[in-house]
Protein backbone atom coordinates (compact mmCIF):
# COMPACT_ATOMS: atom_id res chain seq x y z
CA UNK A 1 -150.96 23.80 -54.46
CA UNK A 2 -149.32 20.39 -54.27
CA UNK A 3 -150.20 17.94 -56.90
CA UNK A 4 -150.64 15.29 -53.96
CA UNK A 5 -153.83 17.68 -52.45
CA UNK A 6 -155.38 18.41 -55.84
CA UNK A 7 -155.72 14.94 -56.66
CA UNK A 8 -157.25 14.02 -53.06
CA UNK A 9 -159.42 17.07 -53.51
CA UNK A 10 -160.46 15.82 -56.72
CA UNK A 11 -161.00 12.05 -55.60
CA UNK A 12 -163.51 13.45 -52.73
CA UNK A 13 -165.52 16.66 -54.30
CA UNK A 14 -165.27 14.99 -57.86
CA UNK A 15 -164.54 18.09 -59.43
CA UNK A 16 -165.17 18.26 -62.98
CA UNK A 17 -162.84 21.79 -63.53
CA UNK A 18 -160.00 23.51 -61.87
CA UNK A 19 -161.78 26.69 -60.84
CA UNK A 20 -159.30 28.43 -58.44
CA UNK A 21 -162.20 29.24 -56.15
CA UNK A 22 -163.33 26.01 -55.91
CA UNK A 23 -160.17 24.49 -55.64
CA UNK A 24 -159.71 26.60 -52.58
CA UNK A 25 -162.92 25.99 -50.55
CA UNK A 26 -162.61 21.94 -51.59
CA UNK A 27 -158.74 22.53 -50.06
CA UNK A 28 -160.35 23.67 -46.82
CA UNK A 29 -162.61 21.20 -46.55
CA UNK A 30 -159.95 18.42 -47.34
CA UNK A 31 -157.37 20.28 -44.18
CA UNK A 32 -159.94 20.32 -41.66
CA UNK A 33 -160.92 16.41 -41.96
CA UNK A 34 -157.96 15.13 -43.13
CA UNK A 35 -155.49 17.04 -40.36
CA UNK A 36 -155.42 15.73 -36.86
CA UNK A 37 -154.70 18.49 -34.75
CA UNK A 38 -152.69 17.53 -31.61
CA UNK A 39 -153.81 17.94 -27.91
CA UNK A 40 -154.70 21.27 -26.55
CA UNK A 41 -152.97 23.08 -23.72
CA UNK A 42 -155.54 24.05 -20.97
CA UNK A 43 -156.21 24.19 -17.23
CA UNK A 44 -155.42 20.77 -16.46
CA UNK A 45 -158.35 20.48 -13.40
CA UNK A 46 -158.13 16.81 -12.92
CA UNK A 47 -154.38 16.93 -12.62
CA UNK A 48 -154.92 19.67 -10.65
CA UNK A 49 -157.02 18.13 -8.04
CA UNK A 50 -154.75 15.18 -8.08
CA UNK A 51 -151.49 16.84 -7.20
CA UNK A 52 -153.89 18.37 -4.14
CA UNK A 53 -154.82 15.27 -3.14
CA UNK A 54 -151.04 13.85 -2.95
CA UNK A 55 -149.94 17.30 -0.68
CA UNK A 56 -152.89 17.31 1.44
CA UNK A 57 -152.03 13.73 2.27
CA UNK A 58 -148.41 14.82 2.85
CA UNK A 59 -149.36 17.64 5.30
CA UNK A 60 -152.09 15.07 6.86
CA UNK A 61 -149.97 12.80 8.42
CA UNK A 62 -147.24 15.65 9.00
CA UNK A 63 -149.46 17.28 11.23
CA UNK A 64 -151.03 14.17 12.73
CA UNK A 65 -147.68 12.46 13.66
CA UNK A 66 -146.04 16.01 14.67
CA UNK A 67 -143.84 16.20 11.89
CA UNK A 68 -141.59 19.06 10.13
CA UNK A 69 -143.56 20.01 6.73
CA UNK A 70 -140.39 18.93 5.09
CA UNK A 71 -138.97 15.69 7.04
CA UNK A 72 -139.06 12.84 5.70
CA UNK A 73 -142.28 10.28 6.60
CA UNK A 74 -140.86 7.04 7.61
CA UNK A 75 -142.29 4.03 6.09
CA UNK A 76 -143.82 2.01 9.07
CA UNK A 77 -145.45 5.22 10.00
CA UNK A 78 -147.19 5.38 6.75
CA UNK A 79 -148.44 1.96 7.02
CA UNK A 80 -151.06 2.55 9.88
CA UNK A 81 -152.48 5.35 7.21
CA UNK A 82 -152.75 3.62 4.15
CA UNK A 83 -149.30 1.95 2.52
CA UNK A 84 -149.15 -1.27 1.57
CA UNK A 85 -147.30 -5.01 2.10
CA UNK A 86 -147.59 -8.07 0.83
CA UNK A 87 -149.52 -9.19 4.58
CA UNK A 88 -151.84 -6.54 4.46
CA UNK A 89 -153.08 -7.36 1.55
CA UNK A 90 -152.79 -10.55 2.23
CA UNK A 91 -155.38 -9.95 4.85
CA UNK A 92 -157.99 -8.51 2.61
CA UNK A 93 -156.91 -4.52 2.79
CA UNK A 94 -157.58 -3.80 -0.77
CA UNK A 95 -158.40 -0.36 -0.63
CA UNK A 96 -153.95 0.05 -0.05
CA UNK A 97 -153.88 -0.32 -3.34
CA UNK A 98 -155.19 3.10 -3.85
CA UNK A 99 -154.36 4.91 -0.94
CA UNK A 100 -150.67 4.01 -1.30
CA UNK A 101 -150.70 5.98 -4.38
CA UNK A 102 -150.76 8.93 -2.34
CA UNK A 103 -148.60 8.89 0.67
CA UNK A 104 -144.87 9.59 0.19
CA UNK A 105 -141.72 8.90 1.87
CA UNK A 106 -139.11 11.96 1.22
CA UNK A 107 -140.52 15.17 0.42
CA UNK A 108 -137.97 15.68 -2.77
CA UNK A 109 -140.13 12.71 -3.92
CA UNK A 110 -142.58 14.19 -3.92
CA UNK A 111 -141.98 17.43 -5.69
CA UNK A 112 -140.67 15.31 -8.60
CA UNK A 113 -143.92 12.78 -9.09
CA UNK A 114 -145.92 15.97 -8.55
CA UNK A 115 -143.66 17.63 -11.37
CA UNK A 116 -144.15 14.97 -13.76
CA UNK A 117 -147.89 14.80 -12.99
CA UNK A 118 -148.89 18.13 -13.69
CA UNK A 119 -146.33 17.87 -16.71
CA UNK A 120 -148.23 14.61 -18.44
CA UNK A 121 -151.56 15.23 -16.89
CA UNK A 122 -151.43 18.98 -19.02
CA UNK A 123 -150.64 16.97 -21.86
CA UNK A 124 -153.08 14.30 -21.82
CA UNK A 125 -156.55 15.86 -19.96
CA UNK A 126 -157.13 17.69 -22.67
CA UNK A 127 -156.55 14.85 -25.00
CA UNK A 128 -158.72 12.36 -23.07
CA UNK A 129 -160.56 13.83 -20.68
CA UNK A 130 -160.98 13.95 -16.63
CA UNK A 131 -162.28 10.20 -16.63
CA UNK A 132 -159.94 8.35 -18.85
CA UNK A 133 -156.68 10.18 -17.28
CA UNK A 134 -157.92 9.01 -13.89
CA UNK A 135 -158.25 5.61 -15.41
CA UNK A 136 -155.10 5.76 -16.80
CA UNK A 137 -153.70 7.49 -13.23
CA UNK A 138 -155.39 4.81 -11.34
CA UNK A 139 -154.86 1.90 -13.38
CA UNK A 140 -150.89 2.48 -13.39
CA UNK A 141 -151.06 2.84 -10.17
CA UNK A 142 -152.41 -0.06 -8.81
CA UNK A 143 -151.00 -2.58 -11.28
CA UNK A 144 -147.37 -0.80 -10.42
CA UNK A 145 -148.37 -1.42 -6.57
CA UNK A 146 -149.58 -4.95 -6.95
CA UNK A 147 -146.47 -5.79 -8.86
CA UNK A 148 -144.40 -4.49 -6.18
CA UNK A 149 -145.81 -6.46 -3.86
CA UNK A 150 -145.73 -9.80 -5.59
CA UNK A 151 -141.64 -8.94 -6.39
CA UNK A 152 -141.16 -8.19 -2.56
CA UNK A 153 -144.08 -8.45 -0.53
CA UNK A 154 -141.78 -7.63 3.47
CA UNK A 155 -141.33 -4.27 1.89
CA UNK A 156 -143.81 -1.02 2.47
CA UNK A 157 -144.79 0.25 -0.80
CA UNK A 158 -146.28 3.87 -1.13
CA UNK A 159 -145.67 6.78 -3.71
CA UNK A 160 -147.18 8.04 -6.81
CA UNK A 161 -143.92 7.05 -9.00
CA UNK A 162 -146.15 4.05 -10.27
CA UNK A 163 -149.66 5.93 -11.24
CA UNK A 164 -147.70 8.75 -13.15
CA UNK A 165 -145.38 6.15 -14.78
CA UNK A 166 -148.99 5.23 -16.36
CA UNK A 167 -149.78 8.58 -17.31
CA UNK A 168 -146.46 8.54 -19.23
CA UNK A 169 -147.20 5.23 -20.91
CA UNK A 170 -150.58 7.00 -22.03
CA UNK A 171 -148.52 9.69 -23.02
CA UNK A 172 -146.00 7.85 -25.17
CA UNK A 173 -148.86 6.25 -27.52
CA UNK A 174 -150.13 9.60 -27.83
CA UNK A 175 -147.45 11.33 -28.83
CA UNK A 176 -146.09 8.27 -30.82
CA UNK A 177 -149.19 7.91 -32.70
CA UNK A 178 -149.65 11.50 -33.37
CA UNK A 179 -147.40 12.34 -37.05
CA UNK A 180 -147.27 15.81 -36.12
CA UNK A 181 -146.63 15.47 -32.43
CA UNK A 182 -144.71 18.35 -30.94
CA UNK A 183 -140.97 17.50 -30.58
CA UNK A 184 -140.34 19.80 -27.04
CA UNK A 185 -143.25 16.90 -25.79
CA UNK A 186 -141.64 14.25 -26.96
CA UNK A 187 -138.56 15.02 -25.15
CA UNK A 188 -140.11 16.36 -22.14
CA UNK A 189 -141.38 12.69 -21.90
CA UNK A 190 -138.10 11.02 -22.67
CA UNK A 191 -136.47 12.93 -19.86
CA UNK A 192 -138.88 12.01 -17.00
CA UNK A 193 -138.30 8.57 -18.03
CA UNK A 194 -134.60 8.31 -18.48
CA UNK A 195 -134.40 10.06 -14.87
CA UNK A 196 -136.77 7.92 -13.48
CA UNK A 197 -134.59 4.99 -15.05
CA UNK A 198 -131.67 6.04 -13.34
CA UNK A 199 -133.24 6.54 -10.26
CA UNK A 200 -134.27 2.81 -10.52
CA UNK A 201 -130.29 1.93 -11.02
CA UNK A 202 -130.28 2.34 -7.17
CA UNK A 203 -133.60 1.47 -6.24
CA UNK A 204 -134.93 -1.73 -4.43
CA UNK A 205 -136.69 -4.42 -6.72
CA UNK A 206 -139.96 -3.40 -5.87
CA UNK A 207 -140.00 -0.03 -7.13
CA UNK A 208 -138.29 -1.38 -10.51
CA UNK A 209 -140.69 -3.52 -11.00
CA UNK A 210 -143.48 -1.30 -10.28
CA UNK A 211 -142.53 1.47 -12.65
CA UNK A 212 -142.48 -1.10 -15.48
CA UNK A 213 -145.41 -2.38 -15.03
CA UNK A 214 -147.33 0.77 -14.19
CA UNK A 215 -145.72 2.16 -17.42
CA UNK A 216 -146.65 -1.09 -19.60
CA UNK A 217 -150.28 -0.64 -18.24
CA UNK A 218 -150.73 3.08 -18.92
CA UNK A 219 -149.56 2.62 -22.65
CA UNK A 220 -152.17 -0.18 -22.86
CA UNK A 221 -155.02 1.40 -21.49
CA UNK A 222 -154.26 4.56 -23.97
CA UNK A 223 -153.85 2.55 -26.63
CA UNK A 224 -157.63 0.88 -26.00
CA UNK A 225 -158.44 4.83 -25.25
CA UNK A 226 -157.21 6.07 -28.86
CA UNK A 227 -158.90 2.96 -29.97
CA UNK A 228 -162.44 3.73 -28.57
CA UNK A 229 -162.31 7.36 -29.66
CA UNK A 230 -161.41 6.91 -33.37
């Protein structure tokens, strides 16, 4: 047994001999509140019901506006069903703030937010629970939106790009925090956000910003998370 555990074993049981056996049961006891396991892999419900929500919305207006299930949804269409601009807000329509979260313009757009949702909402449910990823979900979200609007207010905003950019700010003091944190999560992580980087390389100022900030506000709200739990 490492010198390092015997001597912490010691410090906490106070052992006044070396017994093998009790060396042992003292070494259990030490593992078990000493080692912080990482999250747990399970049915990710919340995540679940959130990816639903995003393709029933999808196939909503598709079938309302006459639409192929594939073609893409244009983006003054979506803003008589819940996207957002700087006027409507303007006008008191806060609830766009939320309901832009789920309304998308391309259909290969959303396949990859609904990717990288079920992908960082597997990772973190378990971790924090079905309230504090939908805080997380929604607070990335709607910061990211609000952002977007203040950079460029003329332009529609909709998509879930900002609320799972949150998820993968929670995701990044998770795993950063965690010494034993799995490496294949780690880069699963990196790669959503280097791709959604380069996506940004060509997109408009609004969406740029928005990812930042959702991102910025997810890792802040899961650091206060940690925070609360420990």
């Amino acid at each position: 047994m490492p010198p390092s555990i015997v001597a912490a074993i010691r410090r906490r049981t106070c052992l006044s001999t070396d017994s093998p056996s009790t060396l042992k049961r003292a070494s259990v006891r030490f593992r078990a509140e000493d080692t912080t396991p990482g999250p747990r892999f399970g049915w990710p419900v919340t995540t679940c019901a959130l990816i639903a929500s995003n393709v029933a919305a999808w196939g909503a207006v598709a079938y309302v506006y006459g639409l192929s299930p594939l073609a893409s949804q244009n983006s003054e269409l979506l803003l008589r069903v819940g996207a957002i601009n700087g006027a409507l807000l303007g006008a008191g329509e806060w609830w766009r703030i939320v309901t832009s979260q789920f309304l998308h313009v391309h259909f290969a757009h959303l396949v990859f937010n609904m990717i990288a949702l079920f992908t960082l909402g597997r990772m973190l449910e378990p971790e924090f629970g079905a309230s504090r990823l939908l805080a997380m979900y929604f607070c990335g979200g709607a910061v990211g939106q609000l952002v977007g609007v203040l950079v460029a207010p003329a332009l529609v905003g909709s998509g879930a790009s900002q609320a799972v950019m949150g998820l993968a700010g929670g995701a990044a003091v998770v795993l950063f925090r965690r010494p034993h944190a799995r490496t294949m999560r780690l880069i699963v992580l990196l790669v959503y956000v280097v791709i959604q980087i380069a996506l940004d390389l060509f997109a408009v100022d609004y969406a740029k910003a928005g990812h930042v900030c959702g991102f910025s506000a997810g890792a802040v709200l899961g650091r206060v998370l940690l925070r609360s739990r420990a």
